[in-house]
Protein backbone atom coordinates (compact mmCIF):
# COMPACT_ATOMS: atom_id res chain seq x y z
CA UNK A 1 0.00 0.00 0.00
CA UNK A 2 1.03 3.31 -1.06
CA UNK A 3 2.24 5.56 2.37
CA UNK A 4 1.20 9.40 1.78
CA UNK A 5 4.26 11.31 2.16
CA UNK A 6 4.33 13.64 5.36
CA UNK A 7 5.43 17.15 5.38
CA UNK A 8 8.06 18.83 7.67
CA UNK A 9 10.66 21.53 7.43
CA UNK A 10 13.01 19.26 5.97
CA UNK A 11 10.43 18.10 3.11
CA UNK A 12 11.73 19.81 0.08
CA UNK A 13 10.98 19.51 -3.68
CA UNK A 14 11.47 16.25 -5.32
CA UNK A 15 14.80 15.79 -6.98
CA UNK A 16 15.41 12.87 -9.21
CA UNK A 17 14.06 9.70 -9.43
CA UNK A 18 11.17 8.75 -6.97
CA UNK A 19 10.91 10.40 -3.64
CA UNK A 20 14.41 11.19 -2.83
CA UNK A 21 15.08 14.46 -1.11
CA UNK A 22 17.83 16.45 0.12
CA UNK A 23 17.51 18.12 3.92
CA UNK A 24 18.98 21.54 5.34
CA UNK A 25 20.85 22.08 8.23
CA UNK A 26 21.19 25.45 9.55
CA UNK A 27 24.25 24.53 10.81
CA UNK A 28 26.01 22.86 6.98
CA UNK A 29 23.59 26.09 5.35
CA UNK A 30 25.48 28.19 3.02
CA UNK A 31 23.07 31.14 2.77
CA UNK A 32 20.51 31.22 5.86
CA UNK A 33 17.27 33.37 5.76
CA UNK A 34 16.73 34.97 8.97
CA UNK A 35 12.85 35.12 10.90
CA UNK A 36 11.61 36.98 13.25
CA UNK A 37 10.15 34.37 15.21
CA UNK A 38 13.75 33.32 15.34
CA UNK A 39 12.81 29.77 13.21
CA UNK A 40 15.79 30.43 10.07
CA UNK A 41 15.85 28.50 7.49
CA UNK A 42 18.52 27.51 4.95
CA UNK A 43 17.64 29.02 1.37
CA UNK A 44 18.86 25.83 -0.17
CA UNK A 45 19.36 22.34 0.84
CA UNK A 46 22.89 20.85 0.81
CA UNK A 47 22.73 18.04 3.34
CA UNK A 48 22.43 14.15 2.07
CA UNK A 49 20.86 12.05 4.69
CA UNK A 50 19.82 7.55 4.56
CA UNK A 51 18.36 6.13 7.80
CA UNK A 52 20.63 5.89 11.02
CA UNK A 53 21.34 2.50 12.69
CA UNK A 54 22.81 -0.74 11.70
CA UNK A 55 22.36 -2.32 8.60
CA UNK A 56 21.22 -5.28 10.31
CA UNK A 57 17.79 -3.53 11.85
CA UNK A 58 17.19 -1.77 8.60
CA UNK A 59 19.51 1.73 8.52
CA UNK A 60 23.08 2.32 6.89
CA UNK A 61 25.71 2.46 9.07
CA UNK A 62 28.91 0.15 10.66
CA UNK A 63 27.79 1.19 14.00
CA UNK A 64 30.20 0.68 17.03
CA UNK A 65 28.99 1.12 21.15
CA UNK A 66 29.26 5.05 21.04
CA UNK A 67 26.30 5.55 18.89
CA UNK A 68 24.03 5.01 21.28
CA UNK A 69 24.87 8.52 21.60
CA UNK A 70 23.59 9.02 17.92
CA UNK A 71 22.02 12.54 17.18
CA UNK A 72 20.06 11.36 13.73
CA UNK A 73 18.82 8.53 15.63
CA UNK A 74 17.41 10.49 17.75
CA UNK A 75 16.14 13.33 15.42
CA UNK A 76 14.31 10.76 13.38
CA UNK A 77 12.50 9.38 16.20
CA UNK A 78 11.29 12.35 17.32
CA UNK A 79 9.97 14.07 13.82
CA UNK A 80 8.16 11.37 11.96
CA UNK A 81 8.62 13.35 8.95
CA UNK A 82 12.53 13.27 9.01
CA UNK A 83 12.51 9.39 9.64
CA UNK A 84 10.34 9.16 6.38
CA UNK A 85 12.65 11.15 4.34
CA UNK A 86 15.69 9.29 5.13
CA UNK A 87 13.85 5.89 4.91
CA UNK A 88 12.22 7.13 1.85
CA UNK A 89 15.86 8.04 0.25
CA UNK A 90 17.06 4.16 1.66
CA UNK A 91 14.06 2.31 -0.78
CA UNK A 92 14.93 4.05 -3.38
CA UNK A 93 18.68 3.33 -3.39
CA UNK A 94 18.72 -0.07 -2.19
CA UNK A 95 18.01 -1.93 -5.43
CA UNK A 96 21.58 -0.12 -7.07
CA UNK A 97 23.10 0.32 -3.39
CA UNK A 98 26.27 -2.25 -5.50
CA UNK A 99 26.21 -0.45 -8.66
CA UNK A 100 28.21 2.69 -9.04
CA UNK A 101 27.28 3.68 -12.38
CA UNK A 102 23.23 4.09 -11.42
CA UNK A 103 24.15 5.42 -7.95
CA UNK A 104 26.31 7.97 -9.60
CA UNK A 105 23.22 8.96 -12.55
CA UNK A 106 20.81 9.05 -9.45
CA UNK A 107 22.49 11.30 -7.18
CA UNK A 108 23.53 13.66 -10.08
CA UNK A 109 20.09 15.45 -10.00
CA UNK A 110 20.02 15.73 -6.07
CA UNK A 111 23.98 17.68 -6.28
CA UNK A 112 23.39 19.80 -9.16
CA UNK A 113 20.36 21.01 -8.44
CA UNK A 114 21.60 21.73 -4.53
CA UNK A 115 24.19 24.02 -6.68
CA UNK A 116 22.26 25.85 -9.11
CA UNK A 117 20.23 27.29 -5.98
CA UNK A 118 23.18 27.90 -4.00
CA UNK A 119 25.08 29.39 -6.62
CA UNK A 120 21.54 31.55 -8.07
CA UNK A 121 21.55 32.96 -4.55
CA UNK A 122 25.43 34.27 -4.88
CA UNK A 123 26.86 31.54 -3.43
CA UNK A 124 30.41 31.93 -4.52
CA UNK A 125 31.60 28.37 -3.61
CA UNK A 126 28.54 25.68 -3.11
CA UNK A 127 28.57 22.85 0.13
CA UNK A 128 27.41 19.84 0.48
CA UNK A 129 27.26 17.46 2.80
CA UNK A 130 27.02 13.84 2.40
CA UNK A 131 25.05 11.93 5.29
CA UNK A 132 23.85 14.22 8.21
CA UNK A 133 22.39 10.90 9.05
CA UNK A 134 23.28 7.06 8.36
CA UNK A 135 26.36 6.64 6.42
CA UNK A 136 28.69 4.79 3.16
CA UNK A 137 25.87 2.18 2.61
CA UNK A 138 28.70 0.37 0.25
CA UNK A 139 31.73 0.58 -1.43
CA UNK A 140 29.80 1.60 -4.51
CA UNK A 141 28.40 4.95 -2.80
CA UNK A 142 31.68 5.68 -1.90
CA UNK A 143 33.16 5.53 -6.06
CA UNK A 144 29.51 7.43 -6.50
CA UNK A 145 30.56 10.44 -4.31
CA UNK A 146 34.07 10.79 -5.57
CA UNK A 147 32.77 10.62 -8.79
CA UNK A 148 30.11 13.62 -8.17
CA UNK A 149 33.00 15.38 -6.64
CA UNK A 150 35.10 15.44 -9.72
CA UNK A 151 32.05 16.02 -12.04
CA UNK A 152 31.09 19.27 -9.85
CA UNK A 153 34.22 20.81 -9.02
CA UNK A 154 33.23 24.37 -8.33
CA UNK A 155 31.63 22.61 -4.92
CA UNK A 156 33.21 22.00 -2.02
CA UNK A 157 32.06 18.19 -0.13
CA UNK A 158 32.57 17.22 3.19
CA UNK A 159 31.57 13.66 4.83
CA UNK A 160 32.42 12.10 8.10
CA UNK A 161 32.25 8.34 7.99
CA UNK A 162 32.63 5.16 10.13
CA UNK A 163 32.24 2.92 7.04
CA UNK A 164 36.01 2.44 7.30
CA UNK A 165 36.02 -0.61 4.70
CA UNK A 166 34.58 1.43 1.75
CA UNK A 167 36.95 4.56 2.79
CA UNK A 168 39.38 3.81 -0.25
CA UNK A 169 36.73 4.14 -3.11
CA UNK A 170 36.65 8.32 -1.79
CA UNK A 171 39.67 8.04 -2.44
CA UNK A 172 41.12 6.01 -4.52
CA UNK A 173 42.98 6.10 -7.39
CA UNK A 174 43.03 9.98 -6.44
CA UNK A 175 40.88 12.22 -4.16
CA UNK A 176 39.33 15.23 -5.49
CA UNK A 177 40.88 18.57 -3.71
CA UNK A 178 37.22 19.53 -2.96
CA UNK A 179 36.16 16.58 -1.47
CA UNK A 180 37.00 16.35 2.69
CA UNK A 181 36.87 12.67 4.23
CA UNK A 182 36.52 12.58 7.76
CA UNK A 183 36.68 9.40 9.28
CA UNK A 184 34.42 9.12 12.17
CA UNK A 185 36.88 7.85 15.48
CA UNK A 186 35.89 6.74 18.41
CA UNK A 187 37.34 4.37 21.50
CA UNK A 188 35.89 1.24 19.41
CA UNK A 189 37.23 2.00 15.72
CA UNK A 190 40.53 3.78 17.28
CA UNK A 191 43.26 1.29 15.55
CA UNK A 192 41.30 0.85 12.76
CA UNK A 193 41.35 4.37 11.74
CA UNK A 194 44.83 5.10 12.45
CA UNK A 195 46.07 2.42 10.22
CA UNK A 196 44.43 4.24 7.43
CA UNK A 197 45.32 7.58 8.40
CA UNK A 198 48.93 5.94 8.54
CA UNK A 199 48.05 4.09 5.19
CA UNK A 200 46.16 7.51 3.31
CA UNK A 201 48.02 10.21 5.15
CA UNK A 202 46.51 13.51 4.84
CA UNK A 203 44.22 12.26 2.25
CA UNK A 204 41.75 11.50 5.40
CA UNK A 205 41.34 13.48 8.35
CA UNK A 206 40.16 12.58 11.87
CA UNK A 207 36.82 13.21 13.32
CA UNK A 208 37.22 12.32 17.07
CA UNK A 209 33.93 11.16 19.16
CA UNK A 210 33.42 10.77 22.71
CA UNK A 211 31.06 11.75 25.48
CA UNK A 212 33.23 14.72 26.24
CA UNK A 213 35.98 16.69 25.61
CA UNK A 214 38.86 15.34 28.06
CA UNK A 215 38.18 12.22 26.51
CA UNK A 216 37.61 13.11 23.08
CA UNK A 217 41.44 14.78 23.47
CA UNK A 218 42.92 11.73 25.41
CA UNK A 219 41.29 10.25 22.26
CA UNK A 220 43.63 11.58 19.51
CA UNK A 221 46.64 11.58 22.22
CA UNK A 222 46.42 7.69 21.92
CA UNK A 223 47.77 7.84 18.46
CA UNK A 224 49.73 10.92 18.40
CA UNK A 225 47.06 13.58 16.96
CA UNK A 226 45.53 16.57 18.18
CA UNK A 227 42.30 18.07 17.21
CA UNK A 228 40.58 21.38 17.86
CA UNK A 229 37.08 21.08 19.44
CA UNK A 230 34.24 22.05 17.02
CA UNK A 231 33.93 25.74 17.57
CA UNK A 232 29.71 25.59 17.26
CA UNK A 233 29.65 23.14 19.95
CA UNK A 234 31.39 25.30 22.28
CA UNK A 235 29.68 28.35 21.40
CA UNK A 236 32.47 30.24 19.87
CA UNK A 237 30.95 29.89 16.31
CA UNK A 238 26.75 30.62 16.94
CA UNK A 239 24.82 28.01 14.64
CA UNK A 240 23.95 30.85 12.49
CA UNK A 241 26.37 33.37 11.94
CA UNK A 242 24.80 37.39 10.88
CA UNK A 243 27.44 40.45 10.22
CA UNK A 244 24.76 42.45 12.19
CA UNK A 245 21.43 42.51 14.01
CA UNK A 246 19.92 43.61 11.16
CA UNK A 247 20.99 41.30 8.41
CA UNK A 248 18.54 39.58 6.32
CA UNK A 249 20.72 36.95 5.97
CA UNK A 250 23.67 34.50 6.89
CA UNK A 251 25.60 31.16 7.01
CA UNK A 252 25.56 28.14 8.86
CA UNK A 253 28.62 27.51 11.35
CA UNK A 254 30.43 25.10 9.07
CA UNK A 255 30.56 27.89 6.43
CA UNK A 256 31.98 30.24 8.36
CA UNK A 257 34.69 28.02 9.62
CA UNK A 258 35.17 25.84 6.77
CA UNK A 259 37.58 23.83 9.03
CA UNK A 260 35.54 20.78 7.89
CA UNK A 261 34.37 22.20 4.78
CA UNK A 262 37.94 22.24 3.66
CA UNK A 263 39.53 19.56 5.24
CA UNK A 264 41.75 21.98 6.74
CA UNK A 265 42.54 19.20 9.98
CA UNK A 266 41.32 16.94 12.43
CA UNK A 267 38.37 17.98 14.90
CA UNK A 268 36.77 16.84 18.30
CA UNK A 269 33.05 16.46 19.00
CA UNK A 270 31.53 15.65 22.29
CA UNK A 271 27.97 14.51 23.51
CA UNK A 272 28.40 16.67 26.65
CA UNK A 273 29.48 19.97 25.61
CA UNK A 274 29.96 21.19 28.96
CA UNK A 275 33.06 22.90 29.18
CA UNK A 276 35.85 21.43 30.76
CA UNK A 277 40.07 22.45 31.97
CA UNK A 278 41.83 23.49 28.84
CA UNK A 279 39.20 24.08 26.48
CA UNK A 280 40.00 25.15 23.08
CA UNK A 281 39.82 28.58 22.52
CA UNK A 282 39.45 30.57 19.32
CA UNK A 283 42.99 31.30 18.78
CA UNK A 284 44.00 27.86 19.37
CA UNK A 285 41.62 26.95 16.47
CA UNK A 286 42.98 29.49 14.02
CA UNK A 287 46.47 28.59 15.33
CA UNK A 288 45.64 24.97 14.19
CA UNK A 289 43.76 25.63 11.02
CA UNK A 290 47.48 27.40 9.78
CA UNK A 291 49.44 24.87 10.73
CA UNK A 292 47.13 22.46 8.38
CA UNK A 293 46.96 24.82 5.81
């Protein structure tokens, strides 16, 4: 039996074949419209998302013990709307989830289209982000994105990703310069992700997990790194950034600090956000962003 689709703020035109949509994310949101009721919303939609969870009870990801902690999970269960856009975008890639080619030809619509508004609305350099929710369903997704990288070049990608087996197809035989791979690290994938940061260099970067930010630092010590805390989770970037109280509009955090955007270095993220001895301040973020630059 047919399901009528349900609407929501993240409900957005159809794209391409079927129902498959794209979300927003203030936070990923190039160009942000601002309301007085103080509800903003991203002028475009740049944010890929497939249900959260293990493949095994029906979502997309290689999940370890720390997503428990998982903020899509979450955010699906509580807005039945979102959970039937990302499920809705899971049916309808399934069936060619192993085939590059059609993967490639059915995301095509979805990217270009997410760059023709960003770039009508003087955009001067386009994001998108692949899965704000679930994750690298197969090694074929992962040729699919690099591929869509290369094709659109004038747009800058960014994914974070705990599908460490299908890492090398973002990759491999060469990764686009606009394309930043962030593999998702936490206490249970540790050694698997530094061998391929030891194996792929500065081709990946790290994304370090934990519940907070002493241990999401003790983290990256285990294996030699560092990595600056994400500057919207401690405040010092606001989720929407304005250049004044009366501006119209804005950008989401990650477009003002394009640390991730870029691929510019590693970077910490923390469940509790409270903060803690040694926090990372603003210069230490800009002192790390040159040093990876």
């Amino acid at each position: 039996m047919h399901r009528p689709r349900r609407r929501s703020p993240h409900d957005l035109d159809r794209r391409g074949p079927g129902l498959m949509k794209l979300s927003t994310d203030r936070k990923t949101a190039s160009r942000v419209r601002r309301a007085p009721n103080g509800d903003d919303k991203p002028t475009a939609p740049n944010a890929f998302g497939l249900t959260p969870g293990p493949i095994t009870a029906g979502g997309s990801c290689q999940v370890t013990p720390f997503c428990k902690s998982c903020y899509a999970v979450s955010t699906s269960r509580r807005f039945r709307a979102v959970d039937t856009l990302l499920s809705d975008n899971l049916a309808e890639l399934l069936p060619i989830v192993d085939d590059a080619d059609a993967l490639t030809d059915t995301l095509r619509p979805l990217v270009a289209e997410s760059i023709r508004k960003q770039t009508a609305q003087g955009v001067a350099v386009p994001l998108f982000r692949w899965f704000w929710a679930g994750d690298l369903p197969s090694a074929a997704f992962g040729t699919a994105v690099r591929r869509l990288a290369l094709e659109f070049s004038s747009c800058r990608f960014w994914i974070y990703t705990r599908s460490l087996n299908y890492v090398h197809r973002l990759i491999v035989p060469t990764k686009p310069d606009n394309l930043a791979v962030y593999l998702s690290v936490d206490a249970w994938n540790l050694e698997h992700a530094s061998q391929l940061r030891d194996k792929f260099g500065d081709r990946v970067r790290l994304a370090f997990c934990a519940e907070n930010w002493t241990d999401a630092a003790e983290l990256a010590a285990r294996i030699g790194e560092t990595a600056p805390r994400c500057p919207e989770l401690t405040g010092q970037i606001p989720l929407v950034v304005y250049a004044d109280d009366h501006a119209k509009f804005g950008e989401g955090a990650c477009s003002r600090c394009q640390l991730c955007t870029n691929g510019r270095g590693n970077v910490a993220f923390a469940v509790d956000r409270t903060p803690t001895a040694g926090q990372t301040t603003r210069r230490e973020v800009l002192v790390e962003l040159r040093r990876a630059s």
